[in-house]
Protein backbone atom coordinates (compact mmCIF):
# COMPACT_ATOMS: atom_id res chain seq x y z
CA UNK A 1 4.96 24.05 36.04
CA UNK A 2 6.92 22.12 38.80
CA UNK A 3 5.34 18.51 37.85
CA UNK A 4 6.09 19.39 33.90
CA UNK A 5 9.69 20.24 34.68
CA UNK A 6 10.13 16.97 37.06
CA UNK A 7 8.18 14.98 34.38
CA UNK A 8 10.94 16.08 31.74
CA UNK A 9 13.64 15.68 34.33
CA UNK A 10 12.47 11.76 34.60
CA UNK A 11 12.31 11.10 31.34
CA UNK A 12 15.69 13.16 30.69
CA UNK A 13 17.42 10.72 33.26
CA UNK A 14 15.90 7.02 31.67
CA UNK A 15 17.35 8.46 28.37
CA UNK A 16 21.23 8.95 29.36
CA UNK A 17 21.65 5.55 29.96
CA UNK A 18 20.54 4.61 26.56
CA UNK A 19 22.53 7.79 25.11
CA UNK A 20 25.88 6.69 27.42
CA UNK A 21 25.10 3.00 25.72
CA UNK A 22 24.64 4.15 22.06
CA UNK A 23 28.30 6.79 22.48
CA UNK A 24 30.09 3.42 23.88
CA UNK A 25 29.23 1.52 20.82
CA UNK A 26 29.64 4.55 18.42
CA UNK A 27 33.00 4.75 20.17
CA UNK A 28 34.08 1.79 19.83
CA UNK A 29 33.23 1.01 16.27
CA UNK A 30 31.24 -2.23 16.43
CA UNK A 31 27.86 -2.84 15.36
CA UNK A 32 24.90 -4.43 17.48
CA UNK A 33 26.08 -7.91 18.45
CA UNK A 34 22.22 -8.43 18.26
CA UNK A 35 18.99 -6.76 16.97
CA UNK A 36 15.81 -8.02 18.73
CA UNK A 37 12.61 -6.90 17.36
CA UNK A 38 9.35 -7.82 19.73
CA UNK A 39 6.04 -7.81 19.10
CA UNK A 40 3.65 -6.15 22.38
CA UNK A 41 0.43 -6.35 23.21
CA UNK A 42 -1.55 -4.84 25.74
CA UNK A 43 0.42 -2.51 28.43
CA UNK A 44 3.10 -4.44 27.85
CA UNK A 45 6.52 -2.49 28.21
CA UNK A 46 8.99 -2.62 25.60
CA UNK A 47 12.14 -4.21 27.52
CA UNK A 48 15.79 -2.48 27.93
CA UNK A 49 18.22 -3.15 25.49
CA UNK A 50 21.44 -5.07 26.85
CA UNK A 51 24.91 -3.01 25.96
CA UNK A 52 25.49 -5.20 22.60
CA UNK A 53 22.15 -5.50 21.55
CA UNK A 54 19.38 -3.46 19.30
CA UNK A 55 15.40 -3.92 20.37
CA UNK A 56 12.92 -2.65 17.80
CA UNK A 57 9.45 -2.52 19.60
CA UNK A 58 6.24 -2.97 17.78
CA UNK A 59 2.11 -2.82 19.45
CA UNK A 60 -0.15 -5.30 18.04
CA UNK A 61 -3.57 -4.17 17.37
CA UNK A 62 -6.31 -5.39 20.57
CA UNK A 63 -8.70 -6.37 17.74
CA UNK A 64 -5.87 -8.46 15.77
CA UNK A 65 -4.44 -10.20 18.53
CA UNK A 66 -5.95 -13.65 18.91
CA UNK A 67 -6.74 -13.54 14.48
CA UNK A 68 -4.83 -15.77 12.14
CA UNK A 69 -2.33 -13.08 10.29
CA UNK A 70 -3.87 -11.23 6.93
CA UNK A 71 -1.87 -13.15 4.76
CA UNK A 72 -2.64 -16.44 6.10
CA UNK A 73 -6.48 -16.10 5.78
CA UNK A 74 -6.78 -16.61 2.30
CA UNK A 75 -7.57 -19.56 1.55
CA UNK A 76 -5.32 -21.88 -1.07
CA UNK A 77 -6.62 -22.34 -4.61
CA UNK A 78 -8.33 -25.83 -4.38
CA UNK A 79 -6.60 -29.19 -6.25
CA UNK A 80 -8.34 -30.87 -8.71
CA UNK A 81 -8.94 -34.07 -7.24
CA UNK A 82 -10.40 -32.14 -4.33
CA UNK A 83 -12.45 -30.14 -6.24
CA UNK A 84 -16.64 -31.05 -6.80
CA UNK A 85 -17.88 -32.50 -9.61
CA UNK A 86 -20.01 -29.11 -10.74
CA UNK A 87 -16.28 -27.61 -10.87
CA UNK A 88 -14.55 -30.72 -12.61
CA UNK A 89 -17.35 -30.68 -15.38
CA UNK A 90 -16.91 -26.72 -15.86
CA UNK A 91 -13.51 -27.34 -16.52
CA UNK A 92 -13.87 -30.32 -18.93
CA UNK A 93 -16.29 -27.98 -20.92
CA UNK A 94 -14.21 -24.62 -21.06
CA UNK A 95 -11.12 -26.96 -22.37
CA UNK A 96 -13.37 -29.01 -24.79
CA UNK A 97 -14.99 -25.84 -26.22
CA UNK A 98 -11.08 -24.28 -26.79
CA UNK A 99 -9.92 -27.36 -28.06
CA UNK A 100 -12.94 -28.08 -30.73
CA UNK A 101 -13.02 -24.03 -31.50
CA UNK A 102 -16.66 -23.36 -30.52
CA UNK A 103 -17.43 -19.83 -30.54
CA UNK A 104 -16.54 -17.14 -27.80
CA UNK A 105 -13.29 -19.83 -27.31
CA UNK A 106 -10.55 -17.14 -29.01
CA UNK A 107 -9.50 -20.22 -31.41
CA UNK A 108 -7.77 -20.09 -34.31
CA UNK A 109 -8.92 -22.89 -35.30
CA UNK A 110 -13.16 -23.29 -36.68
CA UNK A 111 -15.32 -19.98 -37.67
CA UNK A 112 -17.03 -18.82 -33.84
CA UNK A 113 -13.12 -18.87 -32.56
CA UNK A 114 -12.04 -15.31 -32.47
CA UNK A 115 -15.33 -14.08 -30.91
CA UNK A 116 -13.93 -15.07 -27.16
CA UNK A 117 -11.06 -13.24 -28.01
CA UNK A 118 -12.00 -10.40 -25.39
CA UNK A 119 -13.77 -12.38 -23.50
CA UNK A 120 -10.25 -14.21 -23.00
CA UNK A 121 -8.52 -11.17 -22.56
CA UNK A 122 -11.54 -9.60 -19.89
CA UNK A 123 -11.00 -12.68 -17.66
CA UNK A 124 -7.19 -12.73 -18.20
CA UNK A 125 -7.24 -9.01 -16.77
CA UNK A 126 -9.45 -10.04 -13.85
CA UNK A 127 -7.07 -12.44 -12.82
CA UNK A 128 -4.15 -10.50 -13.09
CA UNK A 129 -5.62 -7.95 -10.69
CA UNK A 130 -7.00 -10.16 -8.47
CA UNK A 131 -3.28 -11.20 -8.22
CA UNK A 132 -1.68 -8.00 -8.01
CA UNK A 133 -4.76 -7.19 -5.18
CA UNK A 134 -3.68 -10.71 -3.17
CA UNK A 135 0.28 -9.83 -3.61
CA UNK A 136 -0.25 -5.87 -2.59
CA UNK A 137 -2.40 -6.94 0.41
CA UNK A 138 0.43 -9.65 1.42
CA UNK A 139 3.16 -6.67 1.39
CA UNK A 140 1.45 -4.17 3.55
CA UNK A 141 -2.09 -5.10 4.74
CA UNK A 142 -4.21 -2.15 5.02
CA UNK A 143 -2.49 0.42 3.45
CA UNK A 144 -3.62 2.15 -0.22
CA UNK A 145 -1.55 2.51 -3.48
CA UNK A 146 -1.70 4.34 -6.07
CA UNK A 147 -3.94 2.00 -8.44
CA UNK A 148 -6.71 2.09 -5.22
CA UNK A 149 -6.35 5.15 -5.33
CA UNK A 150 -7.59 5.58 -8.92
CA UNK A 151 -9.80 3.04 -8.92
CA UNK A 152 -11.92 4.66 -6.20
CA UNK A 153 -14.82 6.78 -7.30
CA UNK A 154 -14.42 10.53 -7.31
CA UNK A 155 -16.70 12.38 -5.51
């Protein structure tokens, strides 16, 4: 009972120095000169705030520390010229094939056109989520939204 009541005694005095520096500024009407938001790892301790300044702490995962950040991983959709020749020829075809209205191309133009219609419209939805997947997991890494959420499988 006597180490509790010391323990919250301690941390009661490190506080009134912060509290005595937040009531000057309040006081006095100004806002943070500064705001300085750091990033700790470890057992690192978050450092004091000067009487002019803001610092926001934040702990970096152990496991993320020395990794390249989530939204840098991904890697960059590859140019053309830079591309193989498997790729380049893949791409030739699928634009010959719309262009000459083979079928499953969704082309107005020759009979077969409009039977890649939803084929078109299948891939052009795939692409649109993997998009909104890429941009979602650039915002907030590891978190779920409400589309995850009905997308899972109910159990």
């Amino acid at each position: 009972m006597l180490r509790s009541l010391a323990l919250s005694a301690a941390a009661l005095a490190a506080l009134a120095p912060a509290g005595a520096m937040a009531q000057a500024q309040a006081e006095s009407g100004q806002p943070p000169q500064r705001i300085r938001q750091v990033t700790l790892t470890g057992n690192e301790a978050c450092p004091t705030a000067a009487d002019d300044e803001i610092v926001v702490c934040s702990r970096l995962d152990p496991n993320e520390q020395f990794r390249v950040p989530k939204n840098l991983r991904q890697a960059p959709e590859v140019p053309a010229q830079n591309q193989s020749w498997v790729n380049r020829a893949a791409t030739v075809d699928r634009v010959g094939r719309v262009a000459g209205g083979l079928p499953n191309t969704c082309s107005p133009i020759g009979t077969g056109g409009q039977s890649g219609c939803g084929v078109a419209a299948g891939q052009a939805w795939a692409a649109e989520r993997r998009q909104t997947r890429r941009e979602e997991a650039a915002i907030a890494p590891g978190t779920t939204t409400d589309v995850d959420l009905e997308q899972e499988p109910q159990r």
